[in-house]
Every structure is written in C-alpha cells, then in structure tokens.
PDB file of N, CA and C in Angstrom:
ATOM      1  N   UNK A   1       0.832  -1.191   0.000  1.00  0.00           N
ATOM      2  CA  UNK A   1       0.000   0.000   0.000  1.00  0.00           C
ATOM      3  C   UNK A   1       0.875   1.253   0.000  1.00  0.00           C
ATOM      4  N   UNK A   2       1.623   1.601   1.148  1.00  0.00           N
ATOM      5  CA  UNK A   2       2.108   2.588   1.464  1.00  0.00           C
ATOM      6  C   UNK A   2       3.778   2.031   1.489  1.00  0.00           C
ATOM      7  N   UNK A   3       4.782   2.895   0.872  1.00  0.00           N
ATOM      8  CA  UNK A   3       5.940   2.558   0.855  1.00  0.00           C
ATOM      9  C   UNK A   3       6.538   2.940   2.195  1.00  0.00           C
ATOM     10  N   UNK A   4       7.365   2.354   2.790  1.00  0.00           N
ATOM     11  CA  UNK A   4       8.051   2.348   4.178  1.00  0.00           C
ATOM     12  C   UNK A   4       8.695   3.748   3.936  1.00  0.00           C
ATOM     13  N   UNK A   5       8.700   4.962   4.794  1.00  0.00           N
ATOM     14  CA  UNK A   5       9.780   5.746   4.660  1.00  0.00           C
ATOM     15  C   UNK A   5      10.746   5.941   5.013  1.00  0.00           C
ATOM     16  N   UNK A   6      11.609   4.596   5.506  1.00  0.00           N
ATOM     17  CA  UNK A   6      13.136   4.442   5.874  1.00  0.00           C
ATOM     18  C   UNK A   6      13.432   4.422   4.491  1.00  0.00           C
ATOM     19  N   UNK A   7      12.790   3.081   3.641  1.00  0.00           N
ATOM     20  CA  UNK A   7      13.454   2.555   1.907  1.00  0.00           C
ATOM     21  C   UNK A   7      13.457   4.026   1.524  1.00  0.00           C
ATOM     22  N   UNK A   8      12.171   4.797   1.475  1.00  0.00           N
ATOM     23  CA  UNK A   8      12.346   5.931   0.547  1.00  0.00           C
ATOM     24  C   UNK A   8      13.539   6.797   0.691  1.00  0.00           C
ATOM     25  N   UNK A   9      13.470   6.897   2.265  1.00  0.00           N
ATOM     26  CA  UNK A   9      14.990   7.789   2.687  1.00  0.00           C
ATOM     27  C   UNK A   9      16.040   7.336   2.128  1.00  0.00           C
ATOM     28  N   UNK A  10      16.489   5.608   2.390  1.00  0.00           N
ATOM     29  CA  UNK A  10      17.245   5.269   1.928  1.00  0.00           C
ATOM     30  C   UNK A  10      18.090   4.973  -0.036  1.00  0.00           C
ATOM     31  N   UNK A  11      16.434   5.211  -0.471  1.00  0.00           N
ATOM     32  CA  UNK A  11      16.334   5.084  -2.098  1.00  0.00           C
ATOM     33  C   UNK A  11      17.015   6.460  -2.464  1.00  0.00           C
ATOM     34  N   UNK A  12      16.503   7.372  -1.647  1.00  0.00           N
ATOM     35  CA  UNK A  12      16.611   8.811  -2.696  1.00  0.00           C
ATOM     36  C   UNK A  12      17.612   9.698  -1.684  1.00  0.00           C
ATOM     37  N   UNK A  13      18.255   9.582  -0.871  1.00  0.00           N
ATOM     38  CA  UNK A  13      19.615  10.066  -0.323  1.00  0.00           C
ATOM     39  C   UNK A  13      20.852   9.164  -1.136  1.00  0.00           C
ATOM     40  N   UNK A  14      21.056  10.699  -2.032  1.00  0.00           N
ATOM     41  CA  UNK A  14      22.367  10.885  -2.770  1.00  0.00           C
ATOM     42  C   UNK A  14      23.626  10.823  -2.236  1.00  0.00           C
ATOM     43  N   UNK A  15      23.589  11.664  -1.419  1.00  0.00           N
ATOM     44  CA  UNK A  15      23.886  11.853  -0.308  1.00  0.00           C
ATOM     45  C   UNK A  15      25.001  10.817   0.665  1.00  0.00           C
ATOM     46  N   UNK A  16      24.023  10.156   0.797  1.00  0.00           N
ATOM     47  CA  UNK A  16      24.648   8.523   1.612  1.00  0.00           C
ATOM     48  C   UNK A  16      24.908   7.723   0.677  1.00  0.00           C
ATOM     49  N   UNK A  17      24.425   7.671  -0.499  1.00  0.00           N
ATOM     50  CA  UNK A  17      24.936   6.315  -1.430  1.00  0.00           C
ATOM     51  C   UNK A  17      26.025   6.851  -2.096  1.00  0.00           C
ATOM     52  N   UNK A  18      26.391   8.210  -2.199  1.00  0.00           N
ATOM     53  CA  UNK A  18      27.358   8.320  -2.809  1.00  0.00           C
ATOM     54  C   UNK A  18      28.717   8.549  -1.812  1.00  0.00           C
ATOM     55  N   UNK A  19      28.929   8.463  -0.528  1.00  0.00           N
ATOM     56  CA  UNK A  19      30.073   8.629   0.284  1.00  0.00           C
ATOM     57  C   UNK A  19      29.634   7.579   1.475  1.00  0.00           C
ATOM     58  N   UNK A  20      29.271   5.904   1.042  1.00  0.00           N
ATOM     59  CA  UNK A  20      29.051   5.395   1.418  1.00  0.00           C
ATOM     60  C   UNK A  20      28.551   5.129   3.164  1.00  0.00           C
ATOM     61  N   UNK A  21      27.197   5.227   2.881  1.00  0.00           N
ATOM     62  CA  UNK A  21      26.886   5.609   4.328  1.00  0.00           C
ATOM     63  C   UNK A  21      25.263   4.061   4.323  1.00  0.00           C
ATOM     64  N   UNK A  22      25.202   3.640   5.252  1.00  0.00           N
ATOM     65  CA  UNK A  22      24.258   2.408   5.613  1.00  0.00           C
ATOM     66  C   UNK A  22      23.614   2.887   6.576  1.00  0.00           C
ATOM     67  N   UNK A  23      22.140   3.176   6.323  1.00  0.00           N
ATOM     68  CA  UNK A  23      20.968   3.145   7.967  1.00  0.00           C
ATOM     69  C   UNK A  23      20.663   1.830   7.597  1.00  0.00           C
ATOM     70  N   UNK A  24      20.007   1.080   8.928  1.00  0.00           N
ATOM     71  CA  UNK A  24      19.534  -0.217   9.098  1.00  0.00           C
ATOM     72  C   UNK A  24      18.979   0.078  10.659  1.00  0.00           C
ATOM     73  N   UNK A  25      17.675   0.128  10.659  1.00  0.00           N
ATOM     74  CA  UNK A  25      16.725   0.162  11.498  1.00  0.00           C
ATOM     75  C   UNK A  25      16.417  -0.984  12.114  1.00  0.00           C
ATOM     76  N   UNK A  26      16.549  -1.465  13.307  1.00  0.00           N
ATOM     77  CA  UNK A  26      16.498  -2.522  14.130  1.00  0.00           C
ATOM     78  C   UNK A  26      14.878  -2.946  14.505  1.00  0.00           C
ATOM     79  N   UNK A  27      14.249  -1.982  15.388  1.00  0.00           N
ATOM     80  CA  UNK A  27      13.709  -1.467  15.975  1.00  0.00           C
ATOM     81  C   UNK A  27      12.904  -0.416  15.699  1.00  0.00           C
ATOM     82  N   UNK A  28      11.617  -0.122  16.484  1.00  0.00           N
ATOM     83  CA  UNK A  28      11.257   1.391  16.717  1.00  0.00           C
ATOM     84  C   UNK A  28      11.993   2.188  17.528  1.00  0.00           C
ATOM     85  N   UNK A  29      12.739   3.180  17.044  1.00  0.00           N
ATOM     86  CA  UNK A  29      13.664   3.704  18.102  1.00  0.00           C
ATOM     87  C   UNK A  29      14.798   3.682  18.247  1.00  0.00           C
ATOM     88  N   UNK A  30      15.205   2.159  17.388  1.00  0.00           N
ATOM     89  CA  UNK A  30      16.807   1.475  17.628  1.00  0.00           C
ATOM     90  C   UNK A  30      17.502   1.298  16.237  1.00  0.00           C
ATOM     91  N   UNK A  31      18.233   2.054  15.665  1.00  0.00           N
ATOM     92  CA  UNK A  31      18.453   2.133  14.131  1.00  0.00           C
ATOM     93  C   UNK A  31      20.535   1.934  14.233  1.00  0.00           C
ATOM     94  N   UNK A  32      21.010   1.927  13.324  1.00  0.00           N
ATOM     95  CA  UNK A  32      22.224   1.904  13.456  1.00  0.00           C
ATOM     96  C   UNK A  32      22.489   2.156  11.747  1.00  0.00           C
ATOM     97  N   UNK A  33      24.026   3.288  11.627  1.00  0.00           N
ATOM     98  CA  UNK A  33      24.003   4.139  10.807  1.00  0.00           C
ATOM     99  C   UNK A  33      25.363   3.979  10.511  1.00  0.00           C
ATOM    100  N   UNK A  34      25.927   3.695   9.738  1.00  0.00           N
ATOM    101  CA  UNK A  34      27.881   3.350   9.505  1.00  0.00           C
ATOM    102  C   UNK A  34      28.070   4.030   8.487  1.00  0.00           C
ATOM    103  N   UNK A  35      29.161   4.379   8.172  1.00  0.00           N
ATOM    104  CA  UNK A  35      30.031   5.021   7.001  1.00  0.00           C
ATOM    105  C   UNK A  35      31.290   4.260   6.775  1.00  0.00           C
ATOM    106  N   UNK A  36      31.395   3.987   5.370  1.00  0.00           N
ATOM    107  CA  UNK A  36      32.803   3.610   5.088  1.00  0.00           C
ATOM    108  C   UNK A  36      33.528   4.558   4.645  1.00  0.00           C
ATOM    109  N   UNK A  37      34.443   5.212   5.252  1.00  0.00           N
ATOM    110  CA  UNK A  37      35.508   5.824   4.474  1.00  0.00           C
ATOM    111  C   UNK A  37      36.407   5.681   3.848  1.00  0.00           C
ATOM    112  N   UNK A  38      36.005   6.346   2.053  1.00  0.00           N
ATOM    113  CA  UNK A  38      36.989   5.673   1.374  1.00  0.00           C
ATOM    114  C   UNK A  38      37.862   6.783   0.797  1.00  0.00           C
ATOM    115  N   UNK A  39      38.350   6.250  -0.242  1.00  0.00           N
ATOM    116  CA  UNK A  39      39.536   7.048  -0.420  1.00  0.00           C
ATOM    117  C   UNK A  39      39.156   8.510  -0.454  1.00  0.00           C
ATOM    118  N   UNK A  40      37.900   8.811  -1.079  1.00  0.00           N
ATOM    119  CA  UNK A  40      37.786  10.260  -1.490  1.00  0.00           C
ATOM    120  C   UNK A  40      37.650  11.283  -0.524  1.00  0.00           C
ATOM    121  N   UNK A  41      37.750  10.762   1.046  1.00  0.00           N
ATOM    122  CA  UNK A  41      37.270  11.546   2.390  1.00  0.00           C
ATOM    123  C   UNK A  41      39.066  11.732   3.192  1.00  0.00           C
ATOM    124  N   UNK A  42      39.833  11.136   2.562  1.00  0.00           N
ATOM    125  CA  UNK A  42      40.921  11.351   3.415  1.00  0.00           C
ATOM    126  C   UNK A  42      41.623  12.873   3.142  1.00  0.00           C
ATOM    127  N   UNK A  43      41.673  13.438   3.609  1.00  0.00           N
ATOM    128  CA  UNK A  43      42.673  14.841   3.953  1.00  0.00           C
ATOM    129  C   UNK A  43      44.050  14.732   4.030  1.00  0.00           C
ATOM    130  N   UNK A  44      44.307  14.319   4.692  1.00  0.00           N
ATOM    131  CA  UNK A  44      45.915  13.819   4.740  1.00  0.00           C
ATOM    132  C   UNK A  44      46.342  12.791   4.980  1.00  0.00           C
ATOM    133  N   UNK A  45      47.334  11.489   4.726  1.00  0.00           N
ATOM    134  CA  UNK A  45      47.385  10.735   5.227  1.00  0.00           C
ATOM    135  C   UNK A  45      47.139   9.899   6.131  1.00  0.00           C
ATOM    136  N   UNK A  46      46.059   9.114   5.990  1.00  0.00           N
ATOM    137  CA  UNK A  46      45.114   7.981   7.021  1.00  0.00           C
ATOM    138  C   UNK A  46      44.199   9.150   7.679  1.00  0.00           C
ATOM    139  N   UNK A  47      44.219  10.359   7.270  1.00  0.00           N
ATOM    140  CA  UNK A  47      43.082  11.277   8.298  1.00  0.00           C
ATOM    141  C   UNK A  47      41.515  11.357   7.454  1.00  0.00           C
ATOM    142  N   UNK A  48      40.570  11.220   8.282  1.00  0.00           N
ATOM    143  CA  UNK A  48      39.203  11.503   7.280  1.00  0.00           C
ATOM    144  C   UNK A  48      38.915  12.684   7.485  1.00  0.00           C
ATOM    145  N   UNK A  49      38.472  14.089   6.675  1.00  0.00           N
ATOM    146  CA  UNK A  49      38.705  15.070   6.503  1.00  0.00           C
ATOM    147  C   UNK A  49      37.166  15.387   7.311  1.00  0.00           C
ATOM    148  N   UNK A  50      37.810  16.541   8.095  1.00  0.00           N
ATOM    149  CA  UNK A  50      36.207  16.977   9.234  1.00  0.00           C
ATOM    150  C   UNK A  50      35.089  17.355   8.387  1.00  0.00           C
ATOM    151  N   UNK A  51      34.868  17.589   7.535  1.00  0.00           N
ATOM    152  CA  UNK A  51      33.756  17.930   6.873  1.00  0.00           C
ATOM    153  C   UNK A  51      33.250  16.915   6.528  1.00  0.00           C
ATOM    154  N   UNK A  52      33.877  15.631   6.382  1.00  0.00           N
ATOM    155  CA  UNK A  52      33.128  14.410   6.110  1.00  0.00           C
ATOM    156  C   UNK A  52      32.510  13.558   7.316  1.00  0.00           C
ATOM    157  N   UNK A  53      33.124  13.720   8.377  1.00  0.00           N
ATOM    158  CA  UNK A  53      32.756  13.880   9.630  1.00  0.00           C
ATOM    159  C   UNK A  53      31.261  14.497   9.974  1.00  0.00           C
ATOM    160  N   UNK A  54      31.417  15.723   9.668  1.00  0.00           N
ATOM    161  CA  UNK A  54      30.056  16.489   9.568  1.00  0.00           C
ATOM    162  C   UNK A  54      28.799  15.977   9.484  1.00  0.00           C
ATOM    163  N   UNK A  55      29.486  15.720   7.931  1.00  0.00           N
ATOM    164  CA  UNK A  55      28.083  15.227   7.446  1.00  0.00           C
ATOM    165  C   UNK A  55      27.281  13.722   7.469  1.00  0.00           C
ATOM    166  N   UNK A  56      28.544  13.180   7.594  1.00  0.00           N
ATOM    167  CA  UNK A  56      27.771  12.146   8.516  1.00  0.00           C
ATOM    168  C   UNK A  56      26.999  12.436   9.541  1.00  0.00           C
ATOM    169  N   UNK A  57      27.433  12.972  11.093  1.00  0.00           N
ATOM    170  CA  UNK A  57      26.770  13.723  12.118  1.00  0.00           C
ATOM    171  C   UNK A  57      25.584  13.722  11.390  1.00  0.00           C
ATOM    172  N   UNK A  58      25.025  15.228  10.303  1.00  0.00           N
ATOM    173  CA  UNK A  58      24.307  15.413   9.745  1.00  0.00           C
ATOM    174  C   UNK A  58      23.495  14.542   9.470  1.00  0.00           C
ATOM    175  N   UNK A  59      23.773  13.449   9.090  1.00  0.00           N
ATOM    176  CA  UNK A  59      22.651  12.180   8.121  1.00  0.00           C
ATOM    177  C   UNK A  59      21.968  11.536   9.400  1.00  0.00           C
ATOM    178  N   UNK A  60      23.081  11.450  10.716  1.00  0.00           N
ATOM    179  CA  UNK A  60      22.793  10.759  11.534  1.00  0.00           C
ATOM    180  C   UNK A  60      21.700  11.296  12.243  1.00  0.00           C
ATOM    181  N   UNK A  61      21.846  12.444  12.748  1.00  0.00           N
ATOM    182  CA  UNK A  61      21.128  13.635  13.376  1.00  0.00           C
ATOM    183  C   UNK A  61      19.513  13.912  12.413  1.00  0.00           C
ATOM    184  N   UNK A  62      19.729  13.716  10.813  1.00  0.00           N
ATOM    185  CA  UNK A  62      18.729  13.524  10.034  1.00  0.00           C
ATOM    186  C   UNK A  62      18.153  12.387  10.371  1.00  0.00           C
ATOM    187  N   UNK A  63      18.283  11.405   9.836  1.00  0.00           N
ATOM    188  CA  UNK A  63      17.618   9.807  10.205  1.00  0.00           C
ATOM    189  C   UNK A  63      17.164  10.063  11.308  1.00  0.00           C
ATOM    190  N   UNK A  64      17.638  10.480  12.415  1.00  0.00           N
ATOM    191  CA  UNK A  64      17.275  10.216  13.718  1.00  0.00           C
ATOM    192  C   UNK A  64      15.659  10.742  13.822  1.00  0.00           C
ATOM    193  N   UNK A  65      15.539  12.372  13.403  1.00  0.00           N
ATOM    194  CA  UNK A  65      14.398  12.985  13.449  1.00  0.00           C
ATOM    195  C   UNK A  65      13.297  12.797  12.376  1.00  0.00           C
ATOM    196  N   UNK A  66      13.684  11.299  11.410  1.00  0.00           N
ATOM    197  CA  UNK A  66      12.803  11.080  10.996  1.00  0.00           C
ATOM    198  C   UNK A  66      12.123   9.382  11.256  1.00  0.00           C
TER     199      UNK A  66
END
C-alpha cells in the first residue's frame, strides 16, 4: 500500500549512497548508521577530513528525526 519511509529515505539520499553511508533500522527507536571511508574523504594521510565527519553527524542527526 504505502511505501516504508526508511526505503524511501534510503532510495533517494544521494547523499549517503554516494560517500558510502548504511541506515539499518532494528527497531522502533533502535536504528544503526555506519560510514565507510573511502579514499575520497581522506585529507591527509590515514586522516578523514572533518567535513566528512560532519556530514555524517548530519545524516545521523537527520535519520534520527525522521
């Protein structure tokens, strides 16, 4: 009937599929949210650059309030 709106979040965030980022919802309430960092986030040698940092925060802090 009605499409789940985690899939939709997860279908149409550019966002996360493109700087590899995974929500997976457990639960009502209980979700868990990972990032792989790959090459394109490093700043300097083995460092992941704070703005990529961010925006993770961001996605996380997003998902959360939805």
């Amino acid at each position: 009937m009605f499409d789940n709106p985690i899939e939709i979040y997860k279908r149409i965030n550019r966002f996360a599929q493109e700087n590899g980022m995974e929500l997976n919802v457990k639960t009502l309430g209980e979700s868990h949210y990972e990032m792989t960092v790959l090459e394109k986030h490093i700043s300097s040698p083995n460092v992941c650059h704070g703005g990529v940092v961010a925006g993770f925060m961001d996605s996380v802090l997003g998902s959360a309030a939805l």
